[in-house]
Protein backbone atom coordinates (compact mmCIF):
# COMPACT_ATOMS: atom_id res chain seq x y z
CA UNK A 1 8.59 21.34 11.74
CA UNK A 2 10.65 19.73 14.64
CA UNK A 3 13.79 16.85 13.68
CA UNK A 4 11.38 14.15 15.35
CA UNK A 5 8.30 15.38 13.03
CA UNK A 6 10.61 15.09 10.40
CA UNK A 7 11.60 11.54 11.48
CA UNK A 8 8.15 10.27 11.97
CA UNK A 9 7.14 11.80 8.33
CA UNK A 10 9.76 9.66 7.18
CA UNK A 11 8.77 6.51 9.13
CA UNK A 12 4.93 6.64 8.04
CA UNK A 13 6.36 7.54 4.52
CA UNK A 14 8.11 4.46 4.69
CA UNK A 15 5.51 2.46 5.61
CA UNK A 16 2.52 3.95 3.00
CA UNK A 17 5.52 3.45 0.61
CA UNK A 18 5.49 -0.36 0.94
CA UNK A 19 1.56 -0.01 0.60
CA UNK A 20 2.26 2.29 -2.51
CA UNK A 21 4.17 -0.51 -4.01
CA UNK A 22 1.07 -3.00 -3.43
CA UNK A 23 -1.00 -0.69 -5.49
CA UNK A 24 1.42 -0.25 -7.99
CA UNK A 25 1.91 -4.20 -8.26
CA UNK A 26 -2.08 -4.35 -9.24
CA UNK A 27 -2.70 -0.58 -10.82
CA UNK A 28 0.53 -0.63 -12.96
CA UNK A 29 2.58 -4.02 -13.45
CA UNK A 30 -1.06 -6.47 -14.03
CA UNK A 31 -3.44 -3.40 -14.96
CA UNK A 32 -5.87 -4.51 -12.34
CA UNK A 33 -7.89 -1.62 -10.69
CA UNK A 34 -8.37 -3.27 -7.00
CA UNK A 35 -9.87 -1.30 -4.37
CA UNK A 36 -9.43 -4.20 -1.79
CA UNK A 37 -6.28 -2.13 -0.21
CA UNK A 38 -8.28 -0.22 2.26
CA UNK A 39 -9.76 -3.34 3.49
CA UNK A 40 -6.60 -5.85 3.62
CA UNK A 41 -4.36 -2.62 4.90
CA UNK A 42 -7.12 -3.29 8.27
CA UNK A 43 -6.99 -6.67 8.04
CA UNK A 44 -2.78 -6.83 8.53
CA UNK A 45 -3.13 -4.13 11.04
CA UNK A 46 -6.05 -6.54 13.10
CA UNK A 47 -4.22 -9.48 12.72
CA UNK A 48 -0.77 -8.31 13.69
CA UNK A 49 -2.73 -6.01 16.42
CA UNK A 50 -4.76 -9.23 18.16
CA UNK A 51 -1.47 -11.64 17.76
CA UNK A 52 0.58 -9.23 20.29
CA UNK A 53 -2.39 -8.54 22.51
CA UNK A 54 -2.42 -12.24 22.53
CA UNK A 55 1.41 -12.24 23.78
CA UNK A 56 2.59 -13.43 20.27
CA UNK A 57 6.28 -12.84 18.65
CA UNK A 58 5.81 -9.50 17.01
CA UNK A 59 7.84 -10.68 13.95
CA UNK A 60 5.33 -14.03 13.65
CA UNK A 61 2.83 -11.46 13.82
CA UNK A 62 4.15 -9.49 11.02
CA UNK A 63 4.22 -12.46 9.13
CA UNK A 64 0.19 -13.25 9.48
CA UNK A 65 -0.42 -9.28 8.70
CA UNK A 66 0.84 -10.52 6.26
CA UNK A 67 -0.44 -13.55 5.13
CA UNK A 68 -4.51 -12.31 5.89
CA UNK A 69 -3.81 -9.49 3.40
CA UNK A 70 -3.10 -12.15 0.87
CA UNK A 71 -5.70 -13.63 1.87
CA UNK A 72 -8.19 -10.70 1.25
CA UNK A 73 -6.34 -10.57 -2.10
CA UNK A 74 -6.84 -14.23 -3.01
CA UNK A 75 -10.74 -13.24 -2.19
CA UNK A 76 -10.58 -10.90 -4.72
CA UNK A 77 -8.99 -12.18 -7.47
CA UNK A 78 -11.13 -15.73 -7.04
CA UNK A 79 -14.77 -13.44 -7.20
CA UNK A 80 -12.62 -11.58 -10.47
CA UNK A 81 -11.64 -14.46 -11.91
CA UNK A 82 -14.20 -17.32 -11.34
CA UNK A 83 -17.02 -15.23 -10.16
CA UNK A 84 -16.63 -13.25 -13.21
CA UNK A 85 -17.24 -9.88 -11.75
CA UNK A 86 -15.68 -6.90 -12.32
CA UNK A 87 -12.38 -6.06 -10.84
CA UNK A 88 -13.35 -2.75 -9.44
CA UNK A 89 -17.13 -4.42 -8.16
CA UNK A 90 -14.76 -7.54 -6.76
CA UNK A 91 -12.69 -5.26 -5.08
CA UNK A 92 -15.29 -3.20 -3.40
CA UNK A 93 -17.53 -5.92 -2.33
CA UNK A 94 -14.21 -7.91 -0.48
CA UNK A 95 -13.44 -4.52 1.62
CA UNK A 96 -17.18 -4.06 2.51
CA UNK A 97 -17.21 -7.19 3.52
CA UNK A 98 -13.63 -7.04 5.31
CA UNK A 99 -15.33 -4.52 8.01
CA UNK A 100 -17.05 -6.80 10.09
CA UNK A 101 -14.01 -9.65 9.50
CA UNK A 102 -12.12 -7.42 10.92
CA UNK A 103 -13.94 -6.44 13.81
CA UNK A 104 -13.98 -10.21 14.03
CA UNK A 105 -10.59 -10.41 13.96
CA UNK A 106 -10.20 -8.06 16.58
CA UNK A 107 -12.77 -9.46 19.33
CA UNK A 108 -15.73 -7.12 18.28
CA UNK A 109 -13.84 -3.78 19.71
CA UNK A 110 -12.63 -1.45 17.03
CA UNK A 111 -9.62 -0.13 18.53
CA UNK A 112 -7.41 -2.32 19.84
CA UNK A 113 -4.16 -0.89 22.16
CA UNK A 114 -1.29 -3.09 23.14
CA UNK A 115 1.23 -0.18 24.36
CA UNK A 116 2.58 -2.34 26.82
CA UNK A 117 3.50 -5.50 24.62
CA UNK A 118 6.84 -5.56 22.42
CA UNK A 119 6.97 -4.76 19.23
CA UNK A 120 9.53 -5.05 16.53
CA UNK A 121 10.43 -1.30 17.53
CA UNK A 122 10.69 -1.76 20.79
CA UNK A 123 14.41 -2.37 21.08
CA UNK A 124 15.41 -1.14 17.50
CA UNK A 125 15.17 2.37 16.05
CA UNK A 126 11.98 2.07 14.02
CA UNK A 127 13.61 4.52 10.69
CA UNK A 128 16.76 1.47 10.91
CA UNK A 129 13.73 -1.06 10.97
CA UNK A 130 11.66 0.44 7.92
CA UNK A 131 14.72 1.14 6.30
CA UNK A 132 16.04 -2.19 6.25
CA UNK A 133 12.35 -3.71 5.37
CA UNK A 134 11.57 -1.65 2.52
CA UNK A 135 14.89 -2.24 0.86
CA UNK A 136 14.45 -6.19 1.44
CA UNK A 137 10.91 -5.28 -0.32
CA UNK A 138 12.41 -3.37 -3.27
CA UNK A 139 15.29 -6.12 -3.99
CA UNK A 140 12.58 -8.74 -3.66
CA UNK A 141 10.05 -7.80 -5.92
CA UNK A 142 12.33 -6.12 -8.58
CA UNK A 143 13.94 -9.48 -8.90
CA UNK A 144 10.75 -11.37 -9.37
CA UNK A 145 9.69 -8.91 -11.54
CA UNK A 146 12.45 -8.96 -13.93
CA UNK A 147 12.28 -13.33 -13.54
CA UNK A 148 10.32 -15.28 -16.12
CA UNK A 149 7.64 -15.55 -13.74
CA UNK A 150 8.14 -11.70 -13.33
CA UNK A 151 7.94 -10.66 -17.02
CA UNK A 152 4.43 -12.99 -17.55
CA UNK A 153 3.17 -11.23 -14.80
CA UNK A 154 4.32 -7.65 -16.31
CA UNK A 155 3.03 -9.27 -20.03
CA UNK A 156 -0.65 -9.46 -19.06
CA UNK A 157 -0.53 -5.87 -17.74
CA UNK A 158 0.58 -4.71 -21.40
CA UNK A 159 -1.70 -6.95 -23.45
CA UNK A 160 -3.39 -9.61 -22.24
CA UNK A 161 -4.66 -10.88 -25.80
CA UNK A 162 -0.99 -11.21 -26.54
CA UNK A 163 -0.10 -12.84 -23.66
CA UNK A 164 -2.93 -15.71 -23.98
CA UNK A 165 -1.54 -16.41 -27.48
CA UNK A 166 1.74 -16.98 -26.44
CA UNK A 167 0.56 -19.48 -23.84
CA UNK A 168 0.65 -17.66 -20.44
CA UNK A 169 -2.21 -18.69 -17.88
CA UNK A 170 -4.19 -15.38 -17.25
CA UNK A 171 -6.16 -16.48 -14.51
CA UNK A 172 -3.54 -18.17 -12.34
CA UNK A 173 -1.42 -14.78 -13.29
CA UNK A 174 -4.07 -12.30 -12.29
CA UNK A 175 -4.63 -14.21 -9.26
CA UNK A 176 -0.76 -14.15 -8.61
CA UNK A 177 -0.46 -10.61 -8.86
CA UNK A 178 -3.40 -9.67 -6.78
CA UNK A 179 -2.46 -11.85 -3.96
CA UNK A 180 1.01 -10.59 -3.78
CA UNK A 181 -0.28 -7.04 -4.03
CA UNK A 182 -2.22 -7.25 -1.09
CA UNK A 183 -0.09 -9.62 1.05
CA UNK A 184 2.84 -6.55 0.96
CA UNK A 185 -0.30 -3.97 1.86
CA UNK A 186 -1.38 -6.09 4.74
CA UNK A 187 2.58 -6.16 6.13
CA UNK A 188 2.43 -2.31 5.96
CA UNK A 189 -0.93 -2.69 7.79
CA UNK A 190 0.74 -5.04 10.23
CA UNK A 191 3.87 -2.10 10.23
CA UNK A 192 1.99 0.31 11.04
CA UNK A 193 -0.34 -1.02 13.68
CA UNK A 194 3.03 -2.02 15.90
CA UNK A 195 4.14 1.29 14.99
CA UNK A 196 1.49 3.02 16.69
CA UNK A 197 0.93 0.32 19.32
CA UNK A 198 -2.63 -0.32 18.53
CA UNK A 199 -5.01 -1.35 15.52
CA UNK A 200 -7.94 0.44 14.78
CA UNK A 201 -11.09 -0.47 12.45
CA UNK A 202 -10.75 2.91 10.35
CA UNK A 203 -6.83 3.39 9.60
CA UNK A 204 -7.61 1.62 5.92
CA UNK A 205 -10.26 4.76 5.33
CA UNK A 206 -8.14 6.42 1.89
CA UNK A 207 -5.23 3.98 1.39
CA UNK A 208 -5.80 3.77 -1.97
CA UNK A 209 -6.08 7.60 -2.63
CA UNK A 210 -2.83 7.87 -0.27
CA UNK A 211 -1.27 4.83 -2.52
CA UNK A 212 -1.87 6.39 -5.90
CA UNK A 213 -0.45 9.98 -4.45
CA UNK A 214 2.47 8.17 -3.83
CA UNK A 215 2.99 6.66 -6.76
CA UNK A 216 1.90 9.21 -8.92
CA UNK A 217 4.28 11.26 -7.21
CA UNK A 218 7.04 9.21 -7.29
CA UNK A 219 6.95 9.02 -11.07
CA UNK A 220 7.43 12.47 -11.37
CA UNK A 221 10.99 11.83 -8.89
CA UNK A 222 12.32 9.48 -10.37
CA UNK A 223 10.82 8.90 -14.16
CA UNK A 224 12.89 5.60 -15.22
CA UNK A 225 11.27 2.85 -17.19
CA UNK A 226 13.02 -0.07 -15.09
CA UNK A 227 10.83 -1.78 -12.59
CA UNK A 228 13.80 -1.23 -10.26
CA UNK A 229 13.17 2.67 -10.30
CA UNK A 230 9.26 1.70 -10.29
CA UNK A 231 9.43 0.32 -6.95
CA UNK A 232 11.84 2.52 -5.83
CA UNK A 233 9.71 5.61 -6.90
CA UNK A 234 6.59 4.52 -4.91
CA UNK A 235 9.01 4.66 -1.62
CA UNK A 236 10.44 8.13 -2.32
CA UNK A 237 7.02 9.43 -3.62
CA UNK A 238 5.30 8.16 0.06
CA UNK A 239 7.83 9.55 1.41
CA UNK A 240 7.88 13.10 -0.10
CA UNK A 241 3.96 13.24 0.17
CA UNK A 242 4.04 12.41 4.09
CA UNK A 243 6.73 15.07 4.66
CA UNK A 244 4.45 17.71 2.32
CA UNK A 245 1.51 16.77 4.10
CA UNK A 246 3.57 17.12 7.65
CA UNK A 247 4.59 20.47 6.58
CA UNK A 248 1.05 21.76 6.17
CA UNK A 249 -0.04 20.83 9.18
CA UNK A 250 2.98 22.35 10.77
CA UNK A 251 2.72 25.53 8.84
CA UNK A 252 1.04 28.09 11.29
CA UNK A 253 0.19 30.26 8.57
CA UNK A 254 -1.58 28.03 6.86
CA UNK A 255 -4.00 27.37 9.39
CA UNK A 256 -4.36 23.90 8.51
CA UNK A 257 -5.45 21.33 11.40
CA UNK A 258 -5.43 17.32 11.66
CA UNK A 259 -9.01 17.29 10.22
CA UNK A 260 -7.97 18.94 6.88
CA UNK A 261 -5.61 15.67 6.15
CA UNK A 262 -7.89 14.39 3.56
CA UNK A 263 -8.96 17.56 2.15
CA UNK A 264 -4.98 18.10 2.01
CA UNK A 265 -4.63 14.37 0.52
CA UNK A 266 -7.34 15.20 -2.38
CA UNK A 267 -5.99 18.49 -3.91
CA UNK A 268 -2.61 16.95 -3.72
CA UNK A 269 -3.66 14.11 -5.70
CA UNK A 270 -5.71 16.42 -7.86
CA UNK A 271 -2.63 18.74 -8.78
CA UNK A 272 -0.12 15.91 -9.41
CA UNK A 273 -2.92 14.06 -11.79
CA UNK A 274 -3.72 17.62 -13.67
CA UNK A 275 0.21 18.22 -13.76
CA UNK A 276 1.74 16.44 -17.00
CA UNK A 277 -1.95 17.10 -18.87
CA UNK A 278 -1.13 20.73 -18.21
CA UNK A 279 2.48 20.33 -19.45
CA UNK A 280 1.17 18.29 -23.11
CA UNK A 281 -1.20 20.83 -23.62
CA UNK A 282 1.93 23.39 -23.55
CA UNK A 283 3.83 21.39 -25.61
CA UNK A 284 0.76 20.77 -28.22
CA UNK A 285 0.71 25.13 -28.27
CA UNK A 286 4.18 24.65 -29.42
């Protein structure tokens, strides 16, 4: 594997690490199984995608990726919480449905080039631009999360019966964390769309099964309690599983080829998950 493979493993590492810590904001911190990811992921990349086609600042444009994954969230979490259905159902209905938004979204073509616009990497090195990003990310969040607001939010992922006696508003909570989960996936969408200098209707297909890798992975990096080292883990756990997956593909012996990336992804996944039940069932022998 070449230095620029290397760097580009790193740079889409980066940026599936940000979406890693949107999953683990929902799957981990509230408890909240949402599958919306692969469609909001689109919906940032569509958004940020039409916006420079349309001769917008590429930073405003991040900022909308944003925003219409939040969006996409706040769908979610309002059929969840009002609608009363089922967080995985919710989740899966708002992504199907996400499809032909964002074909909307992106005037009824589903790939949409803009090599010749700017981007934000157009004048910067893109690593010193994710870089900086993700670190603003990880300060961010780990402060909210260790706020008062924070620590609610964290409370009705541990026990939400506890949490409603002491007073703290589920709903508005659960609709909170969803929201904010899926605005920081539809910024990575929005990342990764100017990244590549073009948005296209199927780069959401396995974000979630590429989120959980990472941050299943990362807790077995870095295995600290602190949300600090959380959100830090799902960066360096993206990052690692890119770089694996890069080497693969790279690996002439192998024989591996560009098709085999989500038959790659699934054993991955598969191995890490079966990993620590292998290593309790040695220590239960002992």
């Amino acid at each position: 594997m070449s230095l620029a493979e290397l760097l580009i493993g790193i740079e889409i590492g980066l940026i599936y690490g940000i979406v890693a810590i949107g999953i683990y904001l929902t799957f981990k911190i509230i408890d909240f199984p949402d599958l919306t990811c692969d469609g909001s992921f689109v919906t940032g990349a569509a958004t940020s995608s039409i916006l420079i086609k349309s001769g917008y600042n590429p930073w405003i444009a991040i900022i909308f990726a944003a925003l219409s994954g939040g969006l996409a969230g706040l769908a979610t979490s309002i059929l969840h919480v009002y609608g009363k259905i089922t967080s995985l159902l919710a989740g899966i209905l708002v992504a199907f449905m996400l499809y032909s938004v964002n074909l909307r979204i992106m005037g009824g073509v589903s790939n949409l080039p803009f090599f010749n616009n700017e981007t934000i990497f157009t004048n910067y090195n893109p690593l010193f631009i994710l870089i900086t990003i993700s670190i603003f990310i990880w300060v961010i969040l780990s402060y909210i999360m260790n706020s008062d607001f924070g620590l609610s939010l964290r409370a009705i992922g541990q026990n939400k019966i506890l949490s409603l006696s002491y007073g703290v508003n589920l709903s508005l909570l659960t609709i909170t964390g969803i929201v904010l989960s899926n605005t920081v996936i539809g910024l990575a969408g929005g990342l990764l769309s100017q990244h590549q200098s073009f948005g296209d209707i199927s780069q959401g297909i396995g974000t979630v099964i590429t989120g959980l890798a990472a941050v299943i992975l990362g807790e077995k990096i870095l295995p600290f309690r602190s949300i600090w080292s959380g959100i830090l883990s799902c960066l360096l756990g993206s990052i690692l599983y890119r770089l694996i997956v890069a080497a693969a593909l790279n690996s002439e012996w192998i024989g591996l080829k560009t098709q085999d990336l989500n038959l790659i992804t699934g054993i991955m996944v598969v191995l890490i998950m079966l990993l620590p039940r292998r290593r309790s069932q040695e220590n239960s022998l002992c």
